[in-house]
C-alpha atoms as a PDB file:
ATOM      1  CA  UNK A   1      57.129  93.590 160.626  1.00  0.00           C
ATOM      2  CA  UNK A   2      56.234  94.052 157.123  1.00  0.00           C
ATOM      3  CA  UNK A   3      53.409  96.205 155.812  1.00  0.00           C
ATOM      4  CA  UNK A   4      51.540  96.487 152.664  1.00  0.00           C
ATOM      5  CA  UNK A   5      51.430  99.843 151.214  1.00  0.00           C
ATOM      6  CA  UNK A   6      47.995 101.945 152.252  1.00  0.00           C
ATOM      7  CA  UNK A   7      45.607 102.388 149.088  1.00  0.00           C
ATOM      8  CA  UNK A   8      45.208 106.219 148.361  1.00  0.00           C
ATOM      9  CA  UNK A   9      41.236 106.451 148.461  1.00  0.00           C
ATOM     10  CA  UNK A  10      38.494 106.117 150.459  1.00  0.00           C
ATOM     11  CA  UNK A  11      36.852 103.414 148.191  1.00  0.00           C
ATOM     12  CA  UNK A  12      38.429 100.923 149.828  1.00  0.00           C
ATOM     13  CA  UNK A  13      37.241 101.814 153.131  1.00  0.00           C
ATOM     14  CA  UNK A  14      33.541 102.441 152.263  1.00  0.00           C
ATOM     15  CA  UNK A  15      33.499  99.213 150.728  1.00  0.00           C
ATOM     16  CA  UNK A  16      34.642  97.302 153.407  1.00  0.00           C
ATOM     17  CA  UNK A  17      32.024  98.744 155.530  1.00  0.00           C
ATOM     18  CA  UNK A  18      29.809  95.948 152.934  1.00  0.00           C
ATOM     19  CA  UNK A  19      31.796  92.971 153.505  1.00  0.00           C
ATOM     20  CA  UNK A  20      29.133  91.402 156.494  1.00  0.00           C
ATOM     21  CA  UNK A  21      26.095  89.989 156.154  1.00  0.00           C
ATOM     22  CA  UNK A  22      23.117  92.432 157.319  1.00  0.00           C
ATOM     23  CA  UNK A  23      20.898  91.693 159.964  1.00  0.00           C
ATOM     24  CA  UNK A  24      19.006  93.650 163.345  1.00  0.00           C
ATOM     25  CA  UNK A  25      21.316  94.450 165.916  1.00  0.00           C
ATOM     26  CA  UNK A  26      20.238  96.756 168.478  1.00  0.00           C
ATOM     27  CA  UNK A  27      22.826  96.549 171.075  1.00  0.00           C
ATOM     28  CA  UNK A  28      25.965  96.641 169.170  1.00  0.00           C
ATOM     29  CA  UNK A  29      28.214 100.189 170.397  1.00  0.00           C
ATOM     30  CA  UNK A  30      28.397 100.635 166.766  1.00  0.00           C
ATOM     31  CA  UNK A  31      28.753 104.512 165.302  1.00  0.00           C
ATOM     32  CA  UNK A  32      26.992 105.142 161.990  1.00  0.00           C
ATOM     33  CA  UNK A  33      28.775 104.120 159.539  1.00  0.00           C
ATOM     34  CA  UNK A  34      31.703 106.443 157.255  1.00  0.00           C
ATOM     35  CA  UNK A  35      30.955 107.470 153.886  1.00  0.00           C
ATOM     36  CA  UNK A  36      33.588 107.785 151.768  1.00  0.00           C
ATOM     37  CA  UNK A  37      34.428 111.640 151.007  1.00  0.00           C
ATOM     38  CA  UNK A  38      37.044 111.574 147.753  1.00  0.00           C
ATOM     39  CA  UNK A  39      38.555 108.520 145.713  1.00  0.00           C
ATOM     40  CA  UNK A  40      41.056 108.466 143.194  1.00  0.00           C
ATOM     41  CA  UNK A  41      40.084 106.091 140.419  1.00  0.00           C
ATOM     42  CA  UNK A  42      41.268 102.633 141.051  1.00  0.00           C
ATOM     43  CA  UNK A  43      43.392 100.797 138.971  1.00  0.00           C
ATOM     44  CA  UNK A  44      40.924  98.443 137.039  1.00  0.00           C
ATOM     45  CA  UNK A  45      37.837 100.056 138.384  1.00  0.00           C
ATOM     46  CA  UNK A  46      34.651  97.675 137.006  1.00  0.00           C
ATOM     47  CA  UNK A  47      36.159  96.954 134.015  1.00  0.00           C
ATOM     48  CA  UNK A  48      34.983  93.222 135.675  1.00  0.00           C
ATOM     49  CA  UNK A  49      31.596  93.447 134.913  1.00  0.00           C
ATOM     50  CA  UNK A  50      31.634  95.284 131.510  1.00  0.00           C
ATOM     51  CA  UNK A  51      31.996  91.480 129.866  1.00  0.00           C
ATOM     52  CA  UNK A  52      31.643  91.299 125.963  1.00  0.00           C
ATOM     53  CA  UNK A  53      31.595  87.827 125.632  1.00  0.00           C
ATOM     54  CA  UNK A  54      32.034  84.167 126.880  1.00  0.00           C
ATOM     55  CA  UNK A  55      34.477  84.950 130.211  1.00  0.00           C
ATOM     56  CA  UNK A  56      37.405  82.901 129.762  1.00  0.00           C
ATOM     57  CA  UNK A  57      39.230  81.914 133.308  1.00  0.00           C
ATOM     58  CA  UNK A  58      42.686  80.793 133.166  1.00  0.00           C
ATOM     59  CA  UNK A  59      45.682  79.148 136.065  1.00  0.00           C
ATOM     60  CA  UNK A  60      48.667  81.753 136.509  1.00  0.00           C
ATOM     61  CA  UNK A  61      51.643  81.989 138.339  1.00  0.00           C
ATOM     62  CA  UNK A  62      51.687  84.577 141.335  1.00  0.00           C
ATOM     63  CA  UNK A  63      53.694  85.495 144.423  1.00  0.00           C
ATOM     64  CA  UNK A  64      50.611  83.334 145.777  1.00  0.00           C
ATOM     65  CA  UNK A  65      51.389  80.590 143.761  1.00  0.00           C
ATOM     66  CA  UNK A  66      49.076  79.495 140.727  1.00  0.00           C
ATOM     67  CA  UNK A  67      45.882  80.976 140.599  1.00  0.00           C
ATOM     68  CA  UNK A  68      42.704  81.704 139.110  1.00  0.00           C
ATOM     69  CA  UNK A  69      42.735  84.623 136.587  1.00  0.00           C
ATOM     70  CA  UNK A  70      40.944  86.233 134.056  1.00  0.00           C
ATOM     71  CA  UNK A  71      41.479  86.436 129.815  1.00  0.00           C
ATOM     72  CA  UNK A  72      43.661  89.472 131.158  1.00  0.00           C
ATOM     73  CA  UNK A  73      45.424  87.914 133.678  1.00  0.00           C
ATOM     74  CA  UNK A  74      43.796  89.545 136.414  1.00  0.00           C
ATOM     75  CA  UNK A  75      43.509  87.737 139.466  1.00  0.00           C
ATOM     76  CA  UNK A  76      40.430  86.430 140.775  1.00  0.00           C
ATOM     77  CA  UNK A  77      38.971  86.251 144.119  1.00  0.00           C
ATOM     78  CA  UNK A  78      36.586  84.656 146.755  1.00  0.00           C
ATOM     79  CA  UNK A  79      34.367  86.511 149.056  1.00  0.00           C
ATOM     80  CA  UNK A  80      33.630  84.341 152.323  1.00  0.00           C
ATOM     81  CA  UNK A  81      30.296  85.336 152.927  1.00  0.00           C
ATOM     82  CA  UNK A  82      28.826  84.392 149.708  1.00  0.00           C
ATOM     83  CA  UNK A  83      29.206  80.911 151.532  1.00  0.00           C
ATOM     84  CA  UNK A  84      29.641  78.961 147.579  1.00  0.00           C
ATOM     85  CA  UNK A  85      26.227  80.431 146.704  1.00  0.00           C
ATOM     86  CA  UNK A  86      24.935  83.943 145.378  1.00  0.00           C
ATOM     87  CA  UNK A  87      26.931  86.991 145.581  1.00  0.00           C
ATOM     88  CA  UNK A  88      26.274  89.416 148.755  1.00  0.00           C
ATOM     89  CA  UNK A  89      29.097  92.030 147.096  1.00  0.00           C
ATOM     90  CA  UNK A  90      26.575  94.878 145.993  1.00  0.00           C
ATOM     91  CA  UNK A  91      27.017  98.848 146.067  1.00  0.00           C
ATOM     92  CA  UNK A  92      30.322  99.730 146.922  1.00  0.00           C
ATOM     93  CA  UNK A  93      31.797  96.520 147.677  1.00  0.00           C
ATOM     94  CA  UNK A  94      31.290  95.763 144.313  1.00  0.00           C
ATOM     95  CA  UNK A  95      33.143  99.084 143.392  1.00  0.00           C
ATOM     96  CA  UNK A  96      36.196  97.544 145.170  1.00  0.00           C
ATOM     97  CA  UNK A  97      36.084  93.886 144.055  1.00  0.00           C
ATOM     98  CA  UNK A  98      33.913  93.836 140.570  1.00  0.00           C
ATOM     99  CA  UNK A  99      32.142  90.922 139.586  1.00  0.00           C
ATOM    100  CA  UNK A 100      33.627  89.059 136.942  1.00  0.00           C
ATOM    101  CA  UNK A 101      30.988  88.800 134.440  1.00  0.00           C
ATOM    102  CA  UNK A 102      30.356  86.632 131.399  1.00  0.00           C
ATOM    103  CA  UNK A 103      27.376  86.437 128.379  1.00  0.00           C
ATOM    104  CA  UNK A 104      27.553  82.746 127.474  1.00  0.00           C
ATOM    105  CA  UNK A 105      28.735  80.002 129.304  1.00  0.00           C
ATOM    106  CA  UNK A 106      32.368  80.726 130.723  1.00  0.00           C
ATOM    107  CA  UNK A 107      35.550  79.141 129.152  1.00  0.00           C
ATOM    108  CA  UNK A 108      38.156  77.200 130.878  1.00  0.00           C
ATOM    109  CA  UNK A 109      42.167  78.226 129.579  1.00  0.00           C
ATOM    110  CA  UNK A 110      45.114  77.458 130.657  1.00  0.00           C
ATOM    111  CA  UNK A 111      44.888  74.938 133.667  1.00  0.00           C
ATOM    112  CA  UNK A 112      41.177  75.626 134.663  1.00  0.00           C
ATOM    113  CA  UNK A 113      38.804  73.146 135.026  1.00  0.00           C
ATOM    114  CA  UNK A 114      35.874  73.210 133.090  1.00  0.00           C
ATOM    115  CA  UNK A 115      34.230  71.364 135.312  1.00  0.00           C
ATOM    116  CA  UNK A 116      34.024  73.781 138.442  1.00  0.00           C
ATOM    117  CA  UNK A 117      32.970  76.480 136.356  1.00  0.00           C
ATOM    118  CA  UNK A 118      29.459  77.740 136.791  1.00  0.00           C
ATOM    119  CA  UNK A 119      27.299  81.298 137.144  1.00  0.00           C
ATOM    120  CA  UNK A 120      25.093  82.417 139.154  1.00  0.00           C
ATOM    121  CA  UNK A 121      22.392  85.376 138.378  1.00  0.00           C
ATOM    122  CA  UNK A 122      22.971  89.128 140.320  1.00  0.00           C
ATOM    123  CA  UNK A 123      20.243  91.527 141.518  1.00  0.00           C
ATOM    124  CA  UNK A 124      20.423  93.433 138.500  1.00  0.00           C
ATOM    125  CA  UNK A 125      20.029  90.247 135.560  1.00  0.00           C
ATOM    126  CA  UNK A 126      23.925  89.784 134.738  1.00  0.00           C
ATOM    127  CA  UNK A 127      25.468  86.726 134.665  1.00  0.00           C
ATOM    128  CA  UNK A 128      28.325  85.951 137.771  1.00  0.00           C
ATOM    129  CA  UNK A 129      31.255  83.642 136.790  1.00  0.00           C
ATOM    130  CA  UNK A 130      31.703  81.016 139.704  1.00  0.00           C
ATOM    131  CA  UNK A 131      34.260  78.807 140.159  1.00  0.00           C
ATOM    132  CA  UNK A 132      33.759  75.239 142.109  1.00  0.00           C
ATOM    133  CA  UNK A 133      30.503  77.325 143.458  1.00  0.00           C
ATOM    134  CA  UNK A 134      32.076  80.494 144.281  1.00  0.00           C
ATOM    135  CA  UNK A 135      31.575  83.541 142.423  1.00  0.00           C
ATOM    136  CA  UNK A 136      34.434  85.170 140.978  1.00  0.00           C
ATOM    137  CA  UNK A 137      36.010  89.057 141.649  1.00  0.00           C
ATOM    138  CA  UNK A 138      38.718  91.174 140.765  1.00  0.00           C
ATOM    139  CA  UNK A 139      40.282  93.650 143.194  1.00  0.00           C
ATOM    140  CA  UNK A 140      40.141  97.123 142.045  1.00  0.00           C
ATOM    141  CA  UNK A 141      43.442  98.065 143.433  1.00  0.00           C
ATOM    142  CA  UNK A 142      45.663  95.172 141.574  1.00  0.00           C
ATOM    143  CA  UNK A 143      47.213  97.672 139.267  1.00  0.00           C
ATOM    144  CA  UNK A 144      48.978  94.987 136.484  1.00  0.00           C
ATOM    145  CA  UNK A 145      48.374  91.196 135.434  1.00  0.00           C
ATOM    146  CA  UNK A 146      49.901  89.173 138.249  1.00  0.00           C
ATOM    147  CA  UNK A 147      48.809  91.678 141.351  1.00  0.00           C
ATOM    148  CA  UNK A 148      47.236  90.291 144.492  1.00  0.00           C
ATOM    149  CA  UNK A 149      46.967  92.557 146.517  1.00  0.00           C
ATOM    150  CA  UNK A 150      43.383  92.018 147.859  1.00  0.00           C
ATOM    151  CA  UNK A 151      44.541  88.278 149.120  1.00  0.00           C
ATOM    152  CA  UNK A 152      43.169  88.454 152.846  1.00  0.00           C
ATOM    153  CA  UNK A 153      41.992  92.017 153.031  1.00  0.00           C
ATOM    154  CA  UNK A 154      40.042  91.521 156.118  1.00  0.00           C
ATOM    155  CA  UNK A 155      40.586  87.746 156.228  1.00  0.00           C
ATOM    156  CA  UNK A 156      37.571  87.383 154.102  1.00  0.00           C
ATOM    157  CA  UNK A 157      38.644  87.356 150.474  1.00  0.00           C
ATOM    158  CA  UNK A 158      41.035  85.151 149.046  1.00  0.00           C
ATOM    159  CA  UNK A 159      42.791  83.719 145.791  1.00  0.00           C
ATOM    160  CA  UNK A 160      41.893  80.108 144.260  1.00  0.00           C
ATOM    161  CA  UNK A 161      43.960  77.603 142.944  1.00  0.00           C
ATOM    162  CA  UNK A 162      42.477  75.199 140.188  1.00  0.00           C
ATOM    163  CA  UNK A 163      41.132  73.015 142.469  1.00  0.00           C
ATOM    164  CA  UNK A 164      38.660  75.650 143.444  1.00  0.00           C
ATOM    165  CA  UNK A 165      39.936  75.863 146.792  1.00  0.00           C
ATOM    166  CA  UNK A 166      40.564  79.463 148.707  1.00  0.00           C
ATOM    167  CA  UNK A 167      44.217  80.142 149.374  1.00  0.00           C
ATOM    168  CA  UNK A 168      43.409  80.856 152.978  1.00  0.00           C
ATOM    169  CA  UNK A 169      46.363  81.154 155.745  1.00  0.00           C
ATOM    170  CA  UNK A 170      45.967  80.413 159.134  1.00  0.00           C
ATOM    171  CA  UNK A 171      45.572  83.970 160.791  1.00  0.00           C
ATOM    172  CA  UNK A 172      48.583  85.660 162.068  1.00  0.00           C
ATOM    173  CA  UNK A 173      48.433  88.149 165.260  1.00  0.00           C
ATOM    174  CA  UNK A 174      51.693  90.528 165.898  1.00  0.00           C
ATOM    175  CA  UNK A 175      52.513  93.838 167.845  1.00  0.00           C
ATOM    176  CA  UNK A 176      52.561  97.087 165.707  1.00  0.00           C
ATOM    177  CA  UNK A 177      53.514 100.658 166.080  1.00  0.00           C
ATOM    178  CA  UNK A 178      50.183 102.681 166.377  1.00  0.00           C
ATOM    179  CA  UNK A 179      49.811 106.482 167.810  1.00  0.00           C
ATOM    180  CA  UNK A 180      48.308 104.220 170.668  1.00  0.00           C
ATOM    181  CA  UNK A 181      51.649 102.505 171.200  1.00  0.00           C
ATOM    182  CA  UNK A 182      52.105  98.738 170.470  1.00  0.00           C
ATOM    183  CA  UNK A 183      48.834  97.348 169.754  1.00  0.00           C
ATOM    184  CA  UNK A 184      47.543  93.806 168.022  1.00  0.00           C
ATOM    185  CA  UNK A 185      47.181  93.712 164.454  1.00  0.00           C
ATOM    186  CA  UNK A 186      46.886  91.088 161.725  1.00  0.00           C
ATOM    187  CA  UNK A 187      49.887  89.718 159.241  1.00  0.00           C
ATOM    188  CA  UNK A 188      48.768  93.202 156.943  1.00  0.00           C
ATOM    189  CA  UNK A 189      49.687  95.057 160.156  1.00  0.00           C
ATOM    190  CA  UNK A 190      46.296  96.281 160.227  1.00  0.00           C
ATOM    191  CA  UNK A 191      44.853  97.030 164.168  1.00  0.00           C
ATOM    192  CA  UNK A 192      42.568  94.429 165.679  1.00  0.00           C
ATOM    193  CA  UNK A 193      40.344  95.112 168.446  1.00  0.00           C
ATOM    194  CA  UNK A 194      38.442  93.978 171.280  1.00  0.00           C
ATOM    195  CA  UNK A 195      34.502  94.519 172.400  1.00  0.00           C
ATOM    196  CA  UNK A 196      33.320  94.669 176.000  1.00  0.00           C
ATOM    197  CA  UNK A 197      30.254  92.873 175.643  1.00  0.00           C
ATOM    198  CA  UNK A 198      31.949  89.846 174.203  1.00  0.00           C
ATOM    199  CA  UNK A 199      32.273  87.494 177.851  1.00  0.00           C
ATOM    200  CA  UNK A 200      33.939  84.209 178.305  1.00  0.00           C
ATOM    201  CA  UNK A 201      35.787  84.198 174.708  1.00  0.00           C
ATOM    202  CA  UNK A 202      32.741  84.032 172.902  1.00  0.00           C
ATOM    203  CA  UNK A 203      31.434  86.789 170.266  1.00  0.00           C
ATOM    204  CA  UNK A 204      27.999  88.689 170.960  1.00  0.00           C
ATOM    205  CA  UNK A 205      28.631  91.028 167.700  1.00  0.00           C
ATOM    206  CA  UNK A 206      25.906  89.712 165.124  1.00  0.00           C
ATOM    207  CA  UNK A 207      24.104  91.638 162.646  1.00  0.00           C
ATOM    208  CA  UNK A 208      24.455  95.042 161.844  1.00  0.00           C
ATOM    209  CA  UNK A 209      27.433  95.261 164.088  1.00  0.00           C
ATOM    210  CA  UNK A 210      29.541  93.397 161.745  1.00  0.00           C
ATOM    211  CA  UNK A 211      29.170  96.209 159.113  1.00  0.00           C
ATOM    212  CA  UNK A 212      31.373  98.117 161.144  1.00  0.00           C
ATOM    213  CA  UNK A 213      33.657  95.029 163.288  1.00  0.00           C
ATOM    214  CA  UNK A 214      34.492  92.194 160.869  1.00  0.00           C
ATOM    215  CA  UNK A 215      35.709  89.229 162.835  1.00  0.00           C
ATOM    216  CA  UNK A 216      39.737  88.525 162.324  1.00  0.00           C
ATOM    217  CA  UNK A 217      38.939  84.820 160.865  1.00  0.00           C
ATOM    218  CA  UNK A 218      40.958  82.013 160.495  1.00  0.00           C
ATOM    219  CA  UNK A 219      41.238  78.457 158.744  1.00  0.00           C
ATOM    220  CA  UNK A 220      43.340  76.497 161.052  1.00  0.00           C
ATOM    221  CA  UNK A 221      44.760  77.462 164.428  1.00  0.00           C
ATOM    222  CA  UNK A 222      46.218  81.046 164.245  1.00  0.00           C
ATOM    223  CA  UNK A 223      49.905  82.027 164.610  1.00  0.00           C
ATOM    224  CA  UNK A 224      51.922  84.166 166.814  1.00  0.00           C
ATOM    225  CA  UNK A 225      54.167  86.920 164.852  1.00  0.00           C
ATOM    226  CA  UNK A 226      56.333  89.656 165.908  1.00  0.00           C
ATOM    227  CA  UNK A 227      55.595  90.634 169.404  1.00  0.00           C
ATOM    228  CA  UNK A 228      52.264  88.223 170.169  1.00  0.00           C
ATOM    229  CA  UNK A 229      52.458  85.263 172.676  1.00  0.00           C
ATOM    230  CA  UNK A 230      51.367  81.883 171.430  1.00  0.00           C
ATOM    231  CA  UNK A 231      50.120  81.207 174.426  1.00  0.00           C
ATOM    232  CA  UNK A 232      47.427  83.887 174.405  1.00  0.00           C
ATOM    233  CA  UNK A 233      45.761  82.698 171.010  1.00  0.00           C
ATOM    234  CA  UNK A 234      42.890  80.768 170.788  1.00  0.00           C
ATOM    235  CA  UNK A 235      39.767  80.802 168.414  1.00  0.00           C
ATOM    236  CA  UNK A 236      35.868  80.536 169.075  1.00  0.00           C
ATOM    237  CA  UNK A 237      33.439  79.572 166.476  1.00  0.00           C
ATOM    238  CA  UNK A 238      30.511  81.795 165.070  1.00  0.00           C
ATOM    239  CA  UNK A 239      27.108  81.122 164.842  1.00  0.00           C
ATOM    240  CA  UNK A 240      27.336  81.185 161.039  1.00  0.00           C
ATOM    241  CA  UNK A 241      30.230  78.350 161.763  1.00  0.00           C
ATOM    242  CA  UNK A 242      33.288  80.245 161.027  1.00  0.00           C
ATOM    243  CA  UNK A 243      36.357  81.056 163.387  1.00  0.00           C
ATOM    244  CA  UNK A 244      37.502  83.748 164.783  1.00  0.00           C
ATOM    245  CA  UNK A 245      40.604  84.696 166.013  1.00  0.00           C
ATOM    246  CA  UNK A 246      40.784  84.790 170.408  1.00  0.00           C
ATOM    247  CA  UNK A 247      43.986  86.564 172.139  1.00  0.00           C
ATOM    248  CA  UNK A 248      43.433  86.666 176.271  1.00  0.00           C
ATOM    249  CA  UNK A 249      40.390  84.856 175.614  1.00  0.00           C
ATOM    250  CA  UNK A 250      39.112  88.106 173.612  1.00  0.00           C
ATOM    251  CA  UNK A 251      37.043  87.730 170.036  1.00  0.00           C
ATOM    252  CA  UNK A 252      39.231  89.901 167.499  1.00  0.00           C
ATOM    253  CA  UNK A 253      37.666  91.992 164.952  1.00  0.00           C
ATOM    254  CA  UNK A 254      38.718  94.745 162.445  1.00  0.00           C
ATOM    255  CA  UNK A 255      37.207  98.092 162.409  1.00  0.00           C
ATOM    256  CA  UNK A 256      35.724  98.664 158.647  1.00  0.00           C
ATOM    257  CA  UNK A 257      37.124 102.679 158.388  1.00  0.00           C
ATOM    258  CA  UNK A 258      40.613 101.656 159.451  1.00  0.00           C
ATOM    259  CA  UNK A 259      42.130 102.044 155.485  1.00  0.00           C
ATOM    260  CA  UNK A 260      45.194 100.515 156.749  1.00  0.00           C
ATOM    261  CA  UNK A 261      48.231  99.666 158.978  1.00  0.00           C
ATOM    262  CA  UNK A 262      48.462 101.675 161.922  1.00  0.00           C
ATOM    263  CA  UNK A 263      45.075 102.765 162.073  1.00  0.00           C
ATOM    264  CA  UNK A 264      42.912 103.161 165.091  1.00  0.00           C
ATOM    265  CA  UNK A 265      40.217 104.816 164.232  1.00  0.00           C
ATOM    266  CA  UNK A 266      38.200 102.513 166.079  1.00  0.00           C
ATOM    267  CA  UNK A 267      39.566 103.054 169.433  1.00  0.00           C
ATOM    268  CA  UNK A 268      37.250 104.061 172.140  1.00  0.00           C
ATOM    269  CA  UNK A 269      34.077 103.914 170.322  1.00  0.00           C
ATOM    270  CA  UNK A 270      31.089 104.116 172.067  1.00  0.00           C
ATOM    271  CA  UNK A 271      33.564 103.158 175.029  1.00  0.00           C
ATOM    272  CA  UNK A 272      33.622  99.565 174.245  1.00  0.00           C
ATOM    273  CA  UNK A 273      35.439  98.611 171.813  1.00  0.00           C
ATOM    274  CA  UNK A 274      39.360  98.958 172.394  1.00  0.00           C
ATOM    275  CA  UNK A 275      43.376  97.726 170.794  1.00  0.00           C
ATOM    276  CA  UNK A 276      44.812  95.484 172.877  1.00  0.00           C
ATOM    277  CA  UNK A 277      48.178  95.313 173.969  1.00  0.00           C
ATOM    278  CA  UNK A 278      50.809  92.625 173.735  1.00  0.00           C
ATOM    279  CA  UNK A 279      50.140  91.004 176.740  1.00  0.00           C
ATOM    280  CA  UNK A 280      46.300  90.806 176.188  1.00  0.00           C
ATOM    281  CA  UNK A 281      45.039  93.704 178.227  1.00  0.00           C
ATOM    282  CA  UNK A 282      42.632  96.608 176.330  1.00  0.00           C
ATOM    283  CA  UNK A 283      44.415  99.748 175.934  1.00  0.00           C
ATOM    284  CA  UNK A 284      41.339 101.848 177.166  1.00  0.00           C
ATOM    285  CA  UNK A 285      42.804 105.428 176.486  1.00  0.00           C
ATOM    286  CA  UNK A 286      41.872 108.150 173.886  1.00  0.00           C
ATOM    287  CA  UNK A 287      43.172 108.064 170.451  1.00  0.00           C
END
């Protein structure tokens, strides 16, 4: 299977720790969450939301196909849980993913369409570029013009095309090396896991618990890769109304401090949340 290269900082990881909505949940087998100890600098850093002027947003080609981009060529990105409406990427999510910001109305270039363009107002007064009601991000870690790699990091952010629509694939579950053995991951080859207290294929992790366990989402039915058994997929819908990802009749999630493939960091915490194997069954052993 093929795997993206691991980012060399912790940024990434402490950010991702940002990427659910917050809310009160007592009973969730969560730890606290990891801080972040050293980074090395990104590669654009927030040079997003130091805007001069009018933002201008552009079409460009991409290994993703054409997509949104900045006056720099920088590709630009969707967060899911904004849900088309304000921005929820604050603190160190916003490290990793900057906002793109504008003074003045934004400028269409290049294939946009001046018509989805919009803004919307952040905590602290700047203006947010959106795009058909999204608001717009660059990924900290595309090093050049052209870069994507933060196209579904943690199924949840995701290129545009000039339609406004999110380049979302339907998820993909395969079998990848771990020190745990051959465990679940997602198409990134990063490890999935399961939660106890999840019965009958449907999810009981809601509020503060998804700081830590991001659901493995999808946008049409998910796909077997390397390893995984069609049969064994499935998906079960959210209260907030988006899917996630079933194998065995068990909800999927991501664990936020896993900074990439082969990870398990989240194995065995609090005793209830577990990889799975191939065949559907938790792998309930010690990291």
């Amino acid at each position: 299977m093929t795997r993206t290269r691991l980012f060399p900082t912790a940024v990434l990881a402490t950010a991702l720790l940002s990427v659910a909505a917050c809310g009160g949940d007592s009973d969730t087998g969560t730890e606290s969450t990891p801080k972040a100890s050293s980074a090395s600098s990104p590669a654009s850093s927030s040079a997003s939301g130091s805007a001069a002027g009018a933002a201008e947003i552009k079409v460009a080609s991409t290994s993703k196909g054409s997509v949104l981009t900045d006056d720099q060529g920088r590709v630009l990105y969707m967060f899911t849980p904004d849900k088309q409406g304000d921005s929820v990427c604050y603190d160190e999510c916003a490290t990793a993913w900057p906002p793109t910001l504008t003074t003045g109305d934004p400028k269409a270039r290049d294939g946009a369409d001046a018509s989805l363009l919009g803004t919307t107002t952040r905590k602290d007064g700047s203006t947010q570029v959106t795009y058909n009601k999204y608001p717009l991000y660059t990924f900290a870690f595309d090093a050049k013009p052209g870069d994507v790699n933060g196209q579904a990091v943690k199924s949840i952010w995701w290129v545009l095309n000039a339609a406004g629509e999110p380049q979302e694939d339907p998820a993909k579950v395969a079998v990848g090396d771990t020190s745990l053995g051959k465990v679940l991951t997602d198409v990134r080859g990063e490890t999935v896991y399961m939660f106890t207290s999840d019965k009958n294929g449907t999810s009981v992790c809601t509020g503060d618990c998804l700081k830590s366990w991001p659901p493995l989402l999808t946008t049409g039915d998910p796909t077997a890769g390397t390893g995984a058994q069609a049969s064994l997929l499935g998906t079960t819908k959210r209260d907030d109304g988006s899917t996630q990802v079933t194998y065995n009749k068990l909800p999927l999630y991501f664990f936020a401090a896993d900074q990439g493939p082969g990870d398990v960091k989240g194995q065995a915490v609090k005793n209830v949340w577990y990889v799975v194997n191939g065949v559907g069954a938790p792998v309930k052993k010690a990291q």
